[in-house]
PDB file of N, CA and C in Angstrom:
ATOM      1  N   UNK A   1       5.982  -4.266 -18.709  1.00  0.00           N
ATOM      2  CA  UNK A   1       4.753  -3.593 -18.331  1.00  0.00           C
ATOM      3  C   UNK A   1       4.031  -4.395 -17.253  1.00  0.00           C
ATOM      4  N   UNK A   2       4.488  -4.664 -16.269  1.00  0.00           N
ATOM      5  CA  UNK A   2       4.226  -5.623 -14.863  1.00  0.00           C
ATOM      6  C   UNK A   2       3.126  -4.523 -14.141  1.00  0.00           C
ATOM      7  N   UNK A   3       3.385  -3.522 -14.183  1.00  0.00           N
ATOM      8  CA  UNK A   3       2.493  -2.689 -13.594  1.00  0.00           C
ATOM      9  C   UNK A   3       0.882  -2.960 -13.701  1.00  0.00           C
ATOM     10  N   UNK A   4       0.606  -3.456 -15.007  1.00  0.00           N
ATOM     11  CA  UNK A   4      -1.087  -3.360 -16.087  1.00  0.00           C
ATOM     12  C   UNK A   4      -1.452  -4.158 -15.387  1.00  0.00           C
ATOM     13  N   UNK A   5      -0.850  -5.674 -14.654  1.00  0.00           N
ATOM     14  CA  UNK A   5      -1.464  -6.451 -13.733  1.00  0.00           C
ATOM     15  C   UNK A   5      -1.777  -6.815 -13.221  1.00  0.00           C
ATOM     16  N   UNK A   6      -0.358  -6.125 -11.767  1.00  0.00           N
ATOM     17  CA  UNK A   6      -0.829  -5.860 -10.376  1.00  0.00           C
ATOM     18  C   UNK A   6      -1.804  -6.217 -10.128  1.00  0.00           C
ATOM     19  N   UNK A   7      -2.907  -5.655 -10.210  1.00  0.00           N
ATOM     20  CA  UNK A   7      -4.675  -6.050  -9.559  1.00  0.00           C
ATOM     21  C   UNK A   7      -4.595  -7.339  -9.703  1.00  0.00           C
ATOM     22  N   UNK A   8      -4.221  -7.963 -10.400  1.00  0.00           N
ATOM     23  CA  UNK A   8      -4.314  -9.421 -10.463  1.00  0.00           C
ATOM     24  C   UNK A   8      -3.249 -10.102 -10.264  1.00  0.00           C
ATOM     25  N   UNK A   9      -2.568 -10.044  -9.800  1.00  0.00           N
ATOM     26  CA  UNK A   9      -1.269 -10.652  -9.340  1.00  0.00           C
ATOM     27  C   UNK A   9      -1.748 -10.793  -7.607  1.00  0.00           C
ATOM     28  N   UNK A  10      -1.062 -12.360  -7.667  1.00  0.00           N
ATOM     29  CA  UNK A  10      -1.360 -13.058  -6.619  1.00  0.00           C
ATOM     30  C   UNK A  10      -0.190 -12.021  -5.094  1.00  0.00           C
ATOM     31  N   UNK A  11      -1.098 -12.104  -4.144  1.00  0.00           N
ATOM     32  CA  UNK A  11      -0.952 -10.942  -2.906  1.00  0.00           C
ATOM     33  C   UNK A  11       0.221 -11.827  -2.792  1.00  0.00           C
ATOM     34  N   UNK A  12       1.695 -10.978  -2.082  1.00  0.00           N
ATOM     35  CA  UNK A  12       2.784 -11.168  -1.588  1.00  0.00           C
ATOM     36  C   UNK A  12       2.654 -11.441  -0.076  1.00  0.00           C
ATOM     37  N   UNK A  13       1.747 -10.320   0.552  1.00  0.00           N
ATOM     38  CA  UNK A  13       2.171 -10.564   2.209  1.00  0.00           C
ATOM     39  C   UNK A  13       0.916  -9.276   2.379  1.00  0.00           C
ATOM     40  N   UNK A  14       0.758  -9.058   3.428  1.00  0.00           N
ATOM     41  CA  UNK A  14      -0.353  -8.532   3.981  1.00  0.00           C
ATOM     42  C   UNK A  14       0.281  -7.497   5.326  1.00  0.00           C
ATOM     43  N   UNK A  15       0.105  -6.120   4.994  1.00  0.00           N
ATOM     44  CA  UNK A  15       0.616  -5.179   6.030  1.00  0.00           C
ATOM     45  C   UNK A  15      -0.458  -4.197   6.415  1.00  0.00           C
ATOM     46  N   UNK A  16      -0.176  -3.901   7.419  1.00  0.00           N
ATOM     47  CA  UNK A  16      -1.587  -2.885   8.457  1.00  0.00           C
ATOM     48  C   UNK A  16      -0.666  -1.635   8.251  1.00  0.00           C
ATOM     49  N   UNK A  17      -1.763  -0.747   8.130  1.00  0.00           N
ATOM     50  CA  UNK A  17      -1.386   0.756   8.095  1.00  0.00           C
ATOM     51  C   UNK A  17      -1.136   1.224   9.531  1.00  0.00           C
ATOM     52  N   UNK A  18      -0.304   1.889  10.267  1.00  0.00           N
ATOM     53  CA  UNK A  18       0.046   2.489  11.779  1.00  0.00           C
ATOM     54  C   UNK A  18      -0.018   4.078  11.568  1.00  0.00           C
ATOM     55  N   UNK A  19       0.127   4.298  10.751  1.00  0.00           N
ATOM     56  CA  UNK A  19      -0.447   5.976  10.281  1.00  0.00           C
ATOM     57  C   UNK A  19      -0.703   6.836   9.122  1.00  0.00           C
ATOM     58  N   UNK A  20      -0.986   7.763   8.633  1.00  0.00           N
ATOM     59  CA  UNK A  20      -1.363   8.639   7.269  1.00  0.00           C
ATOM     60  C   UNK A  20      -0.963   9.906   7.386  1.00  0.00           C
ATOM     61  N   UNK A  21       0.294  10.237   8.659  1.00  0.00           N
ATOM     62  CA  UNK A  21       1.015  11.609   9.065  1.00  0.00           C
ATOM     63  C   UNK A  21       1.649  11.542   7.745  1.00  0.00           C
ATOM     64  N   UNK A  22       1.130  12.690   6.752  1.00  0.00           N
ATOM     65  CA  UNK A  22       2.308  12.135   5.251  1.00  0.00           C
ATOM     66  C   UNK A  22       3.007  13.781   5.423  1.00  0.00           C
ATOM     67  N   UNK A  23       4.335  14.086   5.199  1.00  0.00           N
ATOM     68  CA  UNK A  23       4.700  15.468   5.366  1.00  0.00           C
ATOM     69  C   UNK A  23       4.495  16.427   3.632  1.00  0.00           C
ATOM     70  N   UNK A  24       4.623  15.699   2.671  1.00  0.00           N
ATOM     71  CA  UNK A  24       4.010  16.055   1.269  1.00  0.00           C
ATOM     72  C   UNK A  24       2.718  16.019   0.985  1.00  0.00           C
ATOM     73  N   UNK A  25       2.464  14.341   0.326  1.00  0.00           N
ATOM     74  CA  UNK A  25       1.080  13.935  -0.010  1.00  0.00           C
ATOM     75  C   UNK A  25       0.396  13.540   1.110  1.00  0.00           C
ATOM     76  N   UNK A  26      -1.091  13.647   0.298  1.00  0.00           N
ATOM     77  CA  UNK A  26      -2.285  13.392   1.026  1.00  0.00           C
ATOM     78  C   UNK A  26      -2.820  12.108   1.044  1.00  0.00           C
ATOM     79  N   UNK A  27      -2.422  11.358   1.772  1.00  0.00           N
ATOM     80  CA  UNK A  27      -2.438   9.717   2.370  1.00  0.00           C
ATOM     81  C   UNK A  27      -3.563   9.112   2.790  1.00  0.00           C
ATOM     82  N   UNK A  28      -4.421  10.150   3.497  1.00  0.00           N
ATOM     83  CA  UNK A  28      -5.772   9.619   4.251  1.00  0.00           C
ATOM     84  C   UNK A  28      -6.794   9.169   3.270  1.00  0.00           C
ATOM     85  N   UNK A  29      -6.606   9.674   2.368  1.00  0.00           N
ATOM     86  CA  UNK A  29      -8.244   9.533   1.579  1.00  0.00           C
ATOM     87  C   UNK A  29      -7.771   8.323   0.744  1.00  0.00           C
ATOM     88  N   UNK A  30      -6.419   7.774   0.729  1.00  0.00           N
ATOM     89  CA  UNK A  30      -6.397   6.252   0.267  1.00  0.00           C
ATOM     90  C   UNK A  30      -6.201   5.536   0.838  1.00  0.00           C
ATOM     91  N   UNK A  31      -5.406   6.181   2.741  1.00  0.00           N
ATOM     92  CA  UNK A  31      -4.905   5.087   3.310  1.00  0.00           C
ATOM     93  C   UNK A  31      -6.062   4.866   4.514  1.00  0.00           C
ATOM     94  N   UNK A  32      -6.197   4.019   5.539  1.00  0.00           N
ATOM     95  CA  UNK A  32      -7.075   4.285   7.168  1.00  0.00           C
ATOM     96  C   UNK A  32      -5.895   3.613   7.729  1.00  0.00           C
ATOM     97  N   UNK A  33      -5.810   4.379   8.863  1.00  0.00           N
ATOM     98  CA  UNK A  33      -4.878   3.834   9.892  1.00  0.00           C
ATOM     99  C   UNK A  33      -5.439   2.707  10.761  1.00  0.00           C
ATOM    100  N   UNK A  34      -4.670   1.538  10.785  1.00  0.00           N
ATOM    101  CA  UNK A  34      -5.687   0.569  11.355  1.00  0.00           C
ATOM    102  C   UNK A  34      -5.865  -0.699  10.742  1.00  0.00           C
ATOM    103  N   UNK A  35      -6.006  -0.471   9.115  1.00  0.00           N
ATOM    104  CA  UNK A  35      -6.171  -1.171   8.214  1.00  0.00           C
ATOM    105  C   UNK A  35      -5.565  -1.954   7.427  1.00  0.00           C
ATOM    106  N   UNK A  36      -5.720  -3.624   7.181  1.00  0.00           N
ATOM    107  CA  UNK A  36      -4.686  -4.375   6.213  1.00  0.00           C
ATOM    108  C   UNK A  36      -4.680  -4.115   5.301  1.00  0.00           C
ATOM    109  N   UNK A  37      -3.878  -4.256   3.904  1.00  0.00           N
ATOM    110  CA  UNK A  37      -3.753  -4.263   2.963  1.00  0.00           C
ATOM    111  C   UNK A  37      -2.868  -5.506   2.426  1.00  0.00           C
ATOM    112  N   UNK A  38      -3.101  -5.677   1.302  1.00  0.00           N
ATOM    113  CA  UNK A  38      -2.673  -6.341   0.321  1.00  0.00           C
ATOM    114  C   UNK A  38      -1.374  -6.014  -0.350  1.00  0.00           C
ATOM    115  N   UNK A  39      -0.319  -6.908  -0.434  1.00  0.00           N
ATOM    116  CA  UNK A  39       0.704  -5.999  -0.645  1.00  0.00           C
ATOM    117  C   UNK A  39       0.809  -7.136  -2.445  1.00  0.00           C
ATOM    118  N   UNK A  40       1.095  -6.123  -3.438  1.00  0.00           N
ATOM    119  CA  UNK A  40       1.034  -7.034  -4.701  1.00  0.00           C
ATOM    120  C   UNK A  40       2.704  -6.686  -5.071  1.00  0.00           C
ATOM    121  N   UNK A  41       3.440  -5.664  -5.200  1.00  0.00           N
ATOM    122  CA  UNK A  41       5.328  -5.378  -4.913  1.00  0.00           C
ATOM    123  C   UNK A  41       5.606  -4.842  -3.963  1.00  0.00           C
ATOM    124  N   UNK A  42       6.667  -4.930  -4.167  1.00  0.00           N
ATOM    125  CA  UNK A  42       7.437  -4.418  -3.044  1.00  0.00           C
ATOM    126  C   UNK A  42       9.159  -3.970  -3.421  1.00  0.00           C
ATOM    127  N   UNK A  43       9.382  -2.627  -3.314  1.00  0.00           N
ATOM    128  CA  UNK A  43      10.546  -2.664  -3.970  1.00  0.00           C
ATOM    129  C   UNK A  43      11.371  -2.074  -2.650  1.00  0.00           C
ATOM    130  N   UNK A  44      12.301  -1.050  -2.538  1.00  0.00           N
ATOM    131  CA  UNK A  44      13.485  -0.878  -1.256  1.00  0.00           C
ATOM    132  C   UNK A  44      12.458  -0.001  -0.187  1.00  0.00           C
ATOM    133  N   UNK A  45      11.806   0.976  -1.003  1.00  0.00           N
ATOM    134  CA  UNK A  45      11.458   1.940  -0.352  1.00  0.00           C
ATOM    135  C   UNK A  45       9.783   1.901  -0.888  1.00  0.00           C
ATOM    136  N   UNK A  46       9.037   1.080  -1.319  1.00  0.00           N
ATOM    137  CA  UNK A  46       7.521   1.201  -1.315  1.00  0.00           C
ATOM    138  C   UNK A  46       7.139  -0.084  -1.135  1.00  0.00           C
ATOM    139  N   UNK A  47       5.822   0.013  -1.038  1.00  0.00           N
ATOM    140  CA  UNK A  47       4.702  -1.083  -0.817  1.00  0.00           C
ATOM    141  C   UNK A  47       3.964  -0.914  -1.762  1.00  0.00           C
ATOM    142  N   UNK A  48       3.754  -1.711  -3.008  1.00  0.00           N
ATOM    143  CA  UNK A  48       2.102  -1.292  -3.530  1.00  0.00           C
ATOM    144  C   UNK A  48       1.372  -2.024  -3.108  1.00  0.00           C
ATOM    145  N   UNK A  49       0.291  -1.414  -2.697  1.00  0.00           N
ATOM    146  CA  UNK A  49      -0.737  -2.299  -2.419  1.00  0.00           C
ATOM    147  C   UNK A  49      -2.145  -1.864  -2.845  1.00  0.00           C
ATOM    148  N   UNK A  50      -3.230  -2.696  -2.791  1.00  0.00           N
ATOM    149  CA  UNK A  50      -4.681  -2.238  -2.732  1.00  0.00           C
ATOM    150  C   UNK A  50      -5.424  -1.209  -1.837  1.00  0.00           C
ATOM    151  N   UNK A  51      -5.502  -0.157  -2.565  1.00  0.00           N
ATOM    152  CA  UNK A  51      -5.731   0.845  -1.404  1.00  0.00           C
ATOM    153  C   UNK A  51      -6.798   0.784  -1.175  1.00  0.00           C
ATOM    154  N   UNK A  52      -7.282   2.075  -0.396  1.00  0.00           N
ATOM    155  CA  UNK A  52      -9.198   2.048  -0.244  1.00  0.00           C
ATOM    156  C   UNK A  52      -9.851   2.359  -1.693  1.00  0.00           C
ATOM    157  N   UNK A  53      -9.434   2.704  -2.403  1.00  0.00           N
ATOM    158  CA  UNK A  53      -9.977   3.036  -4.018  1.00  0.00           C
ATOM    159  C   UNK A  53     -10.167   1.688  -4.265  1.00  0.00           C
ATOM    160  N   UNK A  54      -9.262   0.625  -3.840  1.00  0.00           N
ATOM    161  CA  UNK A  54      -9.933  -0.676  -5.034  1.00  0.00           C
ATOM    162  C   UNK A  54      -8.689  -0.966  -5.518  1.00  0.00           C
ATOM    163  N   UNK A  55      -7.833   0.360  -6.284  1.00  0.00           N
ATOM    164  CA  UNK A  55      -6.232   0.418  -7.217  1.00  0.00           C
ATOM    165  C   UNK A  55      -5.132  -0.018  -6.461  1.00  0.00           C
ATOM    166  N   UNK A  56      -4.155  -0.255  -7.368  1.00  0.00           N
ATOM    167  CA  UNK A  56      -2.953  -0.461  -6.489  1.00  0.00           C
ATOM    168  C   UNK A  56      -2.241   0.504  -6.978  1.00  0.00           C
ATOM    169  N   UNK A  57      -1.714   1.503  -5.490  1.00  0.00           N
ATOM    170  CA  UNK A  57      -0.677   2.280  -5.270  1.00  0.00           C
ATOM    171  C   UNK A  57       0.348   2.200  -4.402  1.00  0.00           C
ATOM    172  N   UNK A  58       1.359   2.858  -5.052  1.00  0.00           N
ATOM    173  CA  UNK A  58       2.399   2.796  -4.082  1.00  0.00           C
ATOM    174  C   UNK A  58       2.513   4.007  -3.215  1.00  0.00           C
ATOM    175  N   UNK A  59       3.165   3.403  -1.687  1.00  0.00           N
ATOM    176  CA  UNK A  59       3.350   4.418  -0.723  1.00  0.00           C
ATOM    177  C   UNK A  59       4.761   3.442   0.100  1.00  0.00           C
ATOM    178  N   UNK A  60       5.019   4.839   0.796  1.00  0.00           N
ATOM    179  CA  UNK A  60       6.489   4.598   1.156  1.00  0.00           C
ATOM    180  C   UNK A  60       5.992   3.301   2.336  1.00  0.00           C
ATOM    181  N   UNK A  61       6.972   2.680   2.577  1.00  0.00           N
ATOM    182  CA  UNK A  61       7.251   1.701   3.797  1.00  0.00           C
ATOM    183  C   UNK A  61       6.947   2.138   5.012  1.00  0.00           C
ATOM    184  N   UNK A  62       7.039   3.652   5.556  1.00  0.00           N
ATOM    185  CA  UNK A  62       7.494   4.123   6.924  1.00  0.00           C
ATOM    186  C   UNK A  62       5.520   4.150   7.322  1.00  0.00           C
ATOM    187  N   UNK A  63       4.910   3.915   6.501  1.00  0.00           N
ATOM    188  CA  UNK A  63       3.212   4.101   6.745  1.00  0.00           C
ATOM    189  C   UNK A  63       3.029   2.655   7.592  1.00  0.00           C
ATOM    190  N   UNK A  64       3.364   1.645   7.254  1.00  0.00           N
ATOM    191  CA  UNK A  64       2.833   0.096   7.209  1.00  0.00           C
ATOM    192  C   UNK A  64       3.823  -0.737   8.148  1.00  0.00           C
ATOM    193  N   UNK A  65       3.257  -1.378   8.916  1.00  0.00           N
ATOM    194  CA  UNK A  65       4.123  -2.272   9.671  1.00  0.00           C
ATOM    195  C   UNK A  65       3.734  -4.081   9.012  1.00  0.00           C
ATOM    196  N   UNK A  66       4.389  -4.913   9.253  1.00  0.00           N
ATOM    197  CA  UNK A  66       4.098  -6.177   8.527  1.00  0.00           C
ATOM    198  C   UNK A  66       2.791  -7.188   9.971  1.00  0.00           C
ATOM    199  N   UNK A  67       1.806  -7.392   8.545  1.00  0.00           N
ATOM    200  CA  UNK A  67       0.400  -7.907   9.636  1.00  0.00           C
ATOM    201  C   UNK A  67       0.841  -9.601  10.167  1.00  0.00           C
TER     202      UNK A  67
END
């Protein structure tokens, strides 16, 4: 249950958002283009990180370039 901690688990690396074009979900209202984040995992195909909510969610890789 690694998930419950996240928020508190010490930051991995730090990546800037380059866009919120999402072709499904709705990206903007957690992501800003522009913006660092906190990256707490990282698995093949996501980033979780601290979004604008405060939470940590995951979103795909193709959003974030490395800061």
């Amino acid at each position: 249950m690694n998930h419950l901690n996240w928020q508190d688990k010490k930051t991995i690396k730090k990546v800037t958002c380059i866009h919120t074009d999402a072709e499904k979900y709705i990206v903007n209202r957690a992501l800003t283009a522009g913006s660092t984040y906190e990256v707490k995992n990282e698995t093949e195909e996501f980033y979780f990180v601290v979004d604008n909510s405060g939470k940590v969610s995951g979103f795909y890789k193709d959003y974030f370039k490395e800061a």
